[in-house]
Protein backbone atom coordinates (compact mmCIF):
# COMPACT_ATOMS: atom_id res chain seq x y z
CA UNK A 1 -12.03 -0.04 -26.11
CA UNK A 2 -9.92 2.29 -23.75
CA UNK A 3 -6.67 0.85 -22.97
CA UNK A 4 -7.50 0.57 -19.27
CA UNK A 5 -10.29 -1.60 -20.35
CA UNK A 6 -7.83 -3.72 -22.70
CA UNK A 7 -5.95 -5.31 -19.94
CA UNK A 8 -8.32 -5.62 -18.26
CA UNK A 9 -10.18 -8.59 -21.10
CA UNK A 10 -6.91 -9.83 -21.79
CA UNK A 11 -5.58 -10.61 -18.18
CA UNK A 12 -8.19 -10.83 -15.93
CA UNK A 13 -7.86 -15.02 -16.06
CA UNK A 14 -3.92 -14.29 -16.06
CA UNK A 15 -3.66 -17.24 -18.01
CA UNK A 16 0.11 -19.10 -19.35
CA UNK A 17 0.31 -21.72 -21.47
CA UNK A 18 1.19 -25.38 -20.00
CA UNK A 19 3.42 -27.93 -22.06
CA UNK A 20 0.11 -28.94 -24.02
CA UNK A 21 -0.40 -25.55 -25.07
CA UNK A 22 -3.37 -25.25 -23.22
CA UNK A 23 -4.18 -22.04 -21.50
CA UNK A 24 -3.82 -22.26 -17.15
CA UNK A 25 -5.27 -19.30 -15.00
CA UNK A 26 -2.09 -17.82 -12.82
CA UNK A 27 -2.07 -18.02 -9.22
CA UNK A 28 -2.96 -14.31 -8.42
CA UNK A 29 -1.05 -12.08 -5.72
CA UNK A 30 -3.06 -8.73 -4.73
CA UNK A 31 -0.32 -5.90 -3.17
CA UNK A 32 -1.58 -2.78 -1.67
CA UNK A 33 -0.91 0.78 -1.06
CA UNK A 34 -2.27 1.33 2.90
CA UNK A 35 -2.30 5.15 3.16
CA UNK A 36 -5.15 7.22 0.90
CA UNK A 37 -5.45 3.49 -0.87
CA UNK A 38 -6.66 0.38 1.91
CA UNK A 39 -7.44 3.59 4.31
CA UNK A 40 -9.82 6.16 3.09
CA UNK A 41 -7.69 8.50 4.94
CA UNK A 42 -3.89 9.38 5.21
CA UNK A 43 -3.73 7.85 8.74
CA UNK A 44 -0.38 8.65 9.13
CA UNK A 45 -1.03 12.10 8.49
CA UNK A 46 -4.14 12.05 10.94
CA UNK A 47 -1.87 10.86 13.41
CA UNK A 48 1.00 13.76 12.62
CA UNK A 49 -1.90 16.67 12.81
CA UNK A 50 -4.02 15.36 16.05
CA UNK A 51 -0.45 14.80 17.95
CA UNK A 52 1.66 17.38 16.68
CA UNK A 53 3.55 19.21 19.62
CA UNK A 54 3.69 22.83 20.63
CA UNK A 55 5.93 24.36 18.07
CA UNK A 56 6.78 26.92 20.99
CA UNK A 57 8.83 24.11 22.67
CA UNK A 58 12.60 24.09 21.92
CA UNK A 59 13.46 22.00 18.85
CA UNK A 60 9.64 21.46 18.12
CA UNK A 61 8.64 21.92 14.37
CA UNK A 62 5.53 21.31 12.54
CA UNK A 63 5.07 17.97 10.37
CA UNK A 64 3.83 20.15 7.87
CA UNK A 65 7.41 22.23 7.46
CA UNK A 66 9.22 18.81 7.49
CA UNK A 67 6.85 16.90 4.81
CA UNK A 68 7.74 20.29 3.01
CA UNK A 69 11.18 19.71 3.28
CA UNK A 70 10.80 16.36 2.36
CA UNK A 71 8.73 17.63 -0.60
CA UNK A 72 11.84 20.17 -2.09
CA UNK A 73 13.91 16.99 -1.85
CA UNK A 74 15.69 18.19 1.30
CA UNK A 75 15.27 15.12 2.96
CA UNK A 76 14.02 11.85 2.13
CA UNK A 77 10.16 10.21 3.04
CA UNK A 78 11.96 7.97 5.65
CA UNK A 79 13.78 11.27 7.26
CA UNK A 80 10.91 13.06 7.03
CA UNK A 81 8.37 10.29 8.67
CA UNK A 82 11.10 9.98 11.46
CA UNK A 83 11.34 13.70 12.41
CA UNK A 84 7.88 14.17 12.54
CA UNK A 85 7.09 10.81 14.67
CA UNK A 86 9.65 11.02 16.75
CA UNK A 87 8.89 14.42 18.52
CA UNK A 88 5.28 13.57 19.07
CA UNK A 89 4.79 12.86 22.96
CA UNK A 90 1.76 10.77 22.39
CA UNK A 91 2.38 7.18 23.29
CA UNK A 92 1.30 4.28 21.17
CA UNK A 93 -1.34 3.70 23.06
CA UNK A 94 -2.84 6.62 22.30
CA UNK A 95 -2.27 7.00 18.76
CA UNK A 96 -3.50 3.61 17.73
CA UNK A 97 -6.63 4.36 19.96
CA UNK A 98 -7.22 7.61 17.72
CA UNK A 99 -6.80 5.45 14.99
CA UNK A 100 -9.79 2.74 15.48
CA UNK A 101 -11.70 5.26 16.26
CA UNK A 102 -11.29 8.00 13.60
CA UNK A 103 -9.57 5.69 10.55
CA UNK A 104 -11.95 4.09 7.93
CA UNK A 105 -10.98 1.21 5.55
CA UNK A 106 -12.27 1.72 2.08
CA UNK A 107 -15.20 0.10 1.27
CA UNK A 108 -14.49 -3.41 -0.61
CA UNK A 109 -10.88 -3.84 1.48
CA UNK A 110 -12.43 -6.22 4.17
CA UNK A 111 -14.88 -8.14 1.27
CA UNK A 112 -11.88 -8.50 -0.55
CA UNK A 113 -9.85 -9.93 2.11
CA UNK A 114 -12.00 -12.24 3.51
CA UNK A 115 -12.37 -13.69 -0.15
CA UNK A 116 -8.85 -13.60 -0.86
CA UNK A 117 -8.59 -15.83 2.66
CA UNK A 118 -11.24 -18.57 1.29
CA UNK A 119 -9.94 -18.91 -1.86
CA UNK A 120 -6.21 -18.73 -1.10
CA UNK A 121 -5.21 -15.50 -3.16
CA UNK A 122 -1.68 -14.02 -1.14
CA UNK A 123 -3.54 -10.48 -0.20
CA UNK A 124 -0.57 -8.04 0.97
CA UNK A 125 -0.07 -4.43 2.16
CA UNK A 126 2.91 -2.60 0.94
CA UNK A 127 3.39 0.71 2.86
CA UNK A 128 5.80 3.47 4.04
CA UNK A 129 3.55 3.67 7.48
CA UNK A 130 4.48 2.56 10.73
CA UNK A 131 3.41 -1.13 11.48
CA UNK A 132 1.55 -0.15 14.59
CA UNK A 133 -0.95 2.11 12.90
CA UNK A 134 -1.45 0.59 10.20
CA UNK A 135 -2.37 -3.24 12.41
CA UNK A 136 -4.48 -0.92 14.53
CA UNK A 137 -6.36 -0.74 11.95
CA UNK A 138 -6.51 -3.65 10.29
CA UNK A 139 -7.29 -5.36 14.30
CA UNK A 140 -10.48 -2.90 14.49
CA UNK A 141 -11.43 -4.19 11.58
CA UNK A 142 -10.55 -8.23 12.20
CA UNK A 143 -8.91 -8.00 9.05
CA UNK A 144 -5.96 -10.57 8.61
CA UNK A 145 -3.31 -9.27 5.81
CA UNK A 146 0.09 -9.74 5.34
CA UNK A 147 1.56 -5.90 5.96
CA UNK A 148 4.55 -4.75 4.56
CA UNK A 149 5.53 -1.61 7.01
CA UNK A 150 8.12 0.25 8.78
CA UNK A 151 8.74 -2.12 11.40
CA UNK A 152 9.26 0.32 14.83
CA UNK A 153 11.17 -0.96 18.14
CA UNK A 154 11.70 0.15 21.40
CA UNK A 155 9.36 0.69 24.53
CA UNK A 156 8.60 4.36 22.53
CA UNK A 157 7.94 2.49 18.96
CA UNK A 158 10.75 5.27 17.79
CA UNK A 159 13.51 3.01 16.63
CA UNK A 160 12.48 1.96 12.85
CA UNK A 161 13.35 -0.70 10.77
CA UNK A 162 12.72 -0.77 6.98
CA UNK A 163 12.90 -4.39 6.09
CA UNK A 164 12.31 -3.50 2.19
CA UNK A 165 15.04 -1.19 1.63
CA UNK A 166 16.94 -0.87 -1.59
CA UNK A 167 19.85 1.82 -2.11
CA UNK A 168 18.76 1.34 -5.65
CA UNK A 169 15.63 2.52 -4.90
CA UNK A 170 14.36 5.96 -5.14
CA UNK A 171 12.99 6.09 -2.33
CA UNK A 172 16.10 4.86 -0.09
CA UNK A 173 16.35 4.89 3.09
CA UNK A 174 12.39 3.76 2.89
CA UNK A 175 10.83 0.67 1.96
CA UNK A 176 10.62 -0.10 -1.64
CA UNK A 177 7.49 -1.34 -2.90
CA UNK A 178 8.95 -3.46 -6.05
CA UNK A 179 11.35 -5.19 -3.70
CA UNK A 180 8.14 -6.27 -1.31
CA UNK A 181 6.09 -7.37 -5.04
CA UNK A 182 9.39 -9.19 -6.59
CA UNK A 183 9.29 -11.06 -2.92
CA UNK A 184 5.72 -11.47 -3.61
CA UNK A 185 6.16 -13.11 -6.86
CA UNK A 186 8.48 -15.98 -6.46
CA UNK A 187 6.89 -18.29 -9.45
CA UNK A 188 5.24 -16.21 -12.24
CA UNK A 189 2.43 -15.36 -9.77
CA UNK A 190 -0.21 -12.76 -11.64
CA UNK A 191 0.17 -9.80 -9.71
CA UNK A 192 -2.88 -7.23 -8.95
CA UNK A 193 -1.06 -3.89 -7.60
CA UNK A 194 -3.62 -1.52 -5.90
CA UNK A 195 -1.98 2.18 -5.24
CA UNK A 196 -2.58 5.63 -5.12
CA UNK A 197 1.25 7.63 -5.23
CA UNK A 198 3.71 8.73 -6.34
CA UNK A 199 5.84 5.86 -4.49
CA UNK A 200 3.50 3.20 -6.29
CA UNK A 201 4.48 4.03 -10.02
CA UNK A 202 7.21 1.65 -9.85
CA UNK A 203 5.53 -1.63 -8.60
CA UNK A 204 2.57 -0.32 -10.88
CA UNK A 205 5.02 -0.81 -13.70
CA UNK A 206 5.84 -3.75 -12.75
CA UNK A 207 2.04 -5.69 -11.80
CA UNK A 208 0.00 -7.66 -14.60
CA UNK A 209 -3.31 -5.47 -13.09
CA UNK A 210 -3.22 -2.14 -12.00
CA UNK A 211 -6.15 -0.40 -10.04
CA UNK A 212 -5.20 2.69 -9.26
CA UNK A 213 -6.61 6.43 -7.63
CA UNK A 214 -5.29 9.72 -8.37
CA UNK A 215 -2.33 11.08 -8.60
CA UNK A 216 -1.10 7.35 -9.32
CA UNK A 217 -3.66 6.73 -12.55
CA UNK A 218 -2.61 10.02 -14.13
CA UNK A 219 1.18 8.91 -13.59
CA UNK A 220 -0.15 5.57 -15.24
CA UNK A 221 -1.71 7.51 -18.24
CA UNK A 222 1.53 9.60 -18.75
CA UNK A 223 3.64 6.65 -19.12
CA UNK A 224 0.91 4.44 -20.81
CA UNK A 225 0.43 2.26 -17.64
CA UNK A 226 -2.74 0.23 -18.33
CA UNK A 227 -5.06 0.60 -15.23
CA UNK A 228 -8.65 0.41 -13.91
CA UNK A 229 -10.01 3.65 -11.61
CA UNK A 230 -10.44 2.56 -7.97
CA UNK A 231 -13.39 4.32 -6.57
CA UNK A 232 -13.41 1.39 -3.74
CA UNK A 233 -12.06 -2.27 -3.59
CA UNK A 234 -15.71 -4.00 -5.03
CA UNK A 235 -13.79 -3.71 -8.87
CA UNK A 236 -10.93 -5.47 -7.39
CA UNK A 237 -13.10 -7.81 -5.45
CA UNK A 238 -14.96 -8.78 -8.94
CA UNK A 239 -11.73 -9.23 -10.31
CA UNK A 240 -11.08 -11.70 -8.01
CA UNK A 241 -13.75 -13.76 -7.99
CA UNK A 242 -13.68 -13.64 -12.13
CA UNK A 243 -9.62 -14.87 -11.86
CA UNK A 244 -10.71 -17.91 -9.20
CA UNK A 245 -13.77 -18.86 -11.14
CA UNK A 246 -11.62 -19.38 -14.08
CA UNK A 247 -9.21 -21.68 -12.34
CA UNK A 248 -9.53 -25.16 -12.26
C-alpha cells in the first residue's frame, strides 16, 4: 500500500475515541487553495496579463518583472501582488467581468460544495487572491463558501487588508494559511486541506487529509507528507460522502 493510500484507510472516518472507548467519526473541515487549486486557472494571473499597462508609461512595469522579483526574494508575495494590482487602470468592474467569463472552477468544486452545504461540513477557501476575484467567481458559479482572501478597500479596491497575517509566518506581510486552518479547527475538527503551492506546505503539514496537485504533492513526498493526487474535486467529494456516511 503506498503511503498516500495509508492515510487515506486509516482517516477517512477521522474517528476519536469517546469515554466508552468507542470509536466517533470527527466533524470534518475542508480548506482550500483558490488559485491553480478551486480555479483551474491562476485567475489572478489572468487578471495581471489581460490588464497589464503599457510598460512605455512612466513608472509602468510588467507583473512578470515584479513576480520575478518577488521570486529572487526581493520582495515579498503581498508586495509583489500590490505592485502589480495597483498600476492596472482596469476598474473592478471590469476585471471581475473578465473573470466570469474566462475563469473555470475545477470540476468536483461546486458538487463538493453543495454537499458540504447539506450535510453541514465547514467548506472554506484559503487564498493570497483578492476577495473580489475570487467571489466573482464563486457568484458565476452560485457557489456559497466561506473565502479566506485579501480583503481590498477603497472606491479603486487598492487598499488591502490581510486579515490572516502572522509575522511568524513565512509568508508575512500575506495571509497565512495555518493561521486561517488553526481558526478553522477550534475543537479537534478533522481537517481535509486541498492545495497546490508552495504557500500550502505548511497547512498541508498541519491537515489530517491532504489532496494535493503539483508542485505541492512533490513538496509532500519530500517531506513524507501523506497525500492523495487531485486531478479534480470528485476524490474529495467521495471522501466526503464516505466521512458523513460513517457518522452517526
Amino acid at each position: 500500500m503506498l503511503k498516500s493510500e495509508m492515510r487515506w484507510s486509516s482517516t477517512a472516518s477521522g474517528s476519536a475515541s469517546d469515554e466508552r472507548g468507542t470509536a466517533t467519526p470527527r466533524r470534518m473541515i475542508i480548506l482550500c487553495d483558490f488559485d491553480d487549486t478551486a480555479a483551474v486557472q491562476n485567475v489572478g494571473q489572468m487578471l495581471l496579463e489581460r490588464f497589464q499597462p503599457d510598460v512605455s508609461q512612466p513608472g509602468v512595469v510588467h507583473w512578470r518583472d515584479v513576480s520575478k522579483r518577488r521570486a529572487d526574494g526581493e520582495i515579498s508575495l503581498a508586495e509583489y501582488q500590490e505592485i502589480a494590482f495597483r498600476q492596472m487602470t482596469a476598474t473592478v468592474e471590469e476585471q471581475t467581468e473578465y473573470v466570469r467569463s474566462n475563469a473555470q472552477l475545477r470540476p468536483g468544486f461546486a458538487e463538493l460544495a453543495a454537499y458540504c452545504a447539506e450535510h453541514g461540513i465547514h467548506l472554506a477557501v484559503a487564498s493570497h487572491g483578492l476577495d473580489y476575484y475570487v467571489e466573482a467567481l464563486f457568484d458565476e458559479h452560485d457557489v456559497d463558501v466561506e473565502s479566506h482572501t485579501v480583503r481590498t478597500h477603497g472606491p479603486d479596491a487598492k487598499t488591502y487588508e490581510y486579515t490572516f497575517a502572522d509575522e511568524a509566518c513565512a509568508w508575512w506581510p500575506g495571509n497565512c494559511k495555518c493561521m486561517a486552518l488553526e481558526r478553522s479547527r477550534s475543537n479537534g475538527e478533522h481537517v481535509v486541506y486541498v492545495g497546490d503551492g508552495v504557500s500550502d506546505a505548511c497547512p498541508a503539514a498541519r491537515a489530517d487529509m491532504v489532496f494535493a496537485r503539483e508542485p505541492l504533492a512533490g513538496i509532500c513526498r519530500e517531506r513524507g507528507i501523506a497525500y492523495r493526487e487531485l486531478p479534480d474535486f470528485f476524490p474529495v467529494l467521495e471522501y466526503a460522502q464516505a466521512h458523513a456516511q460513517a457518522r452517526p
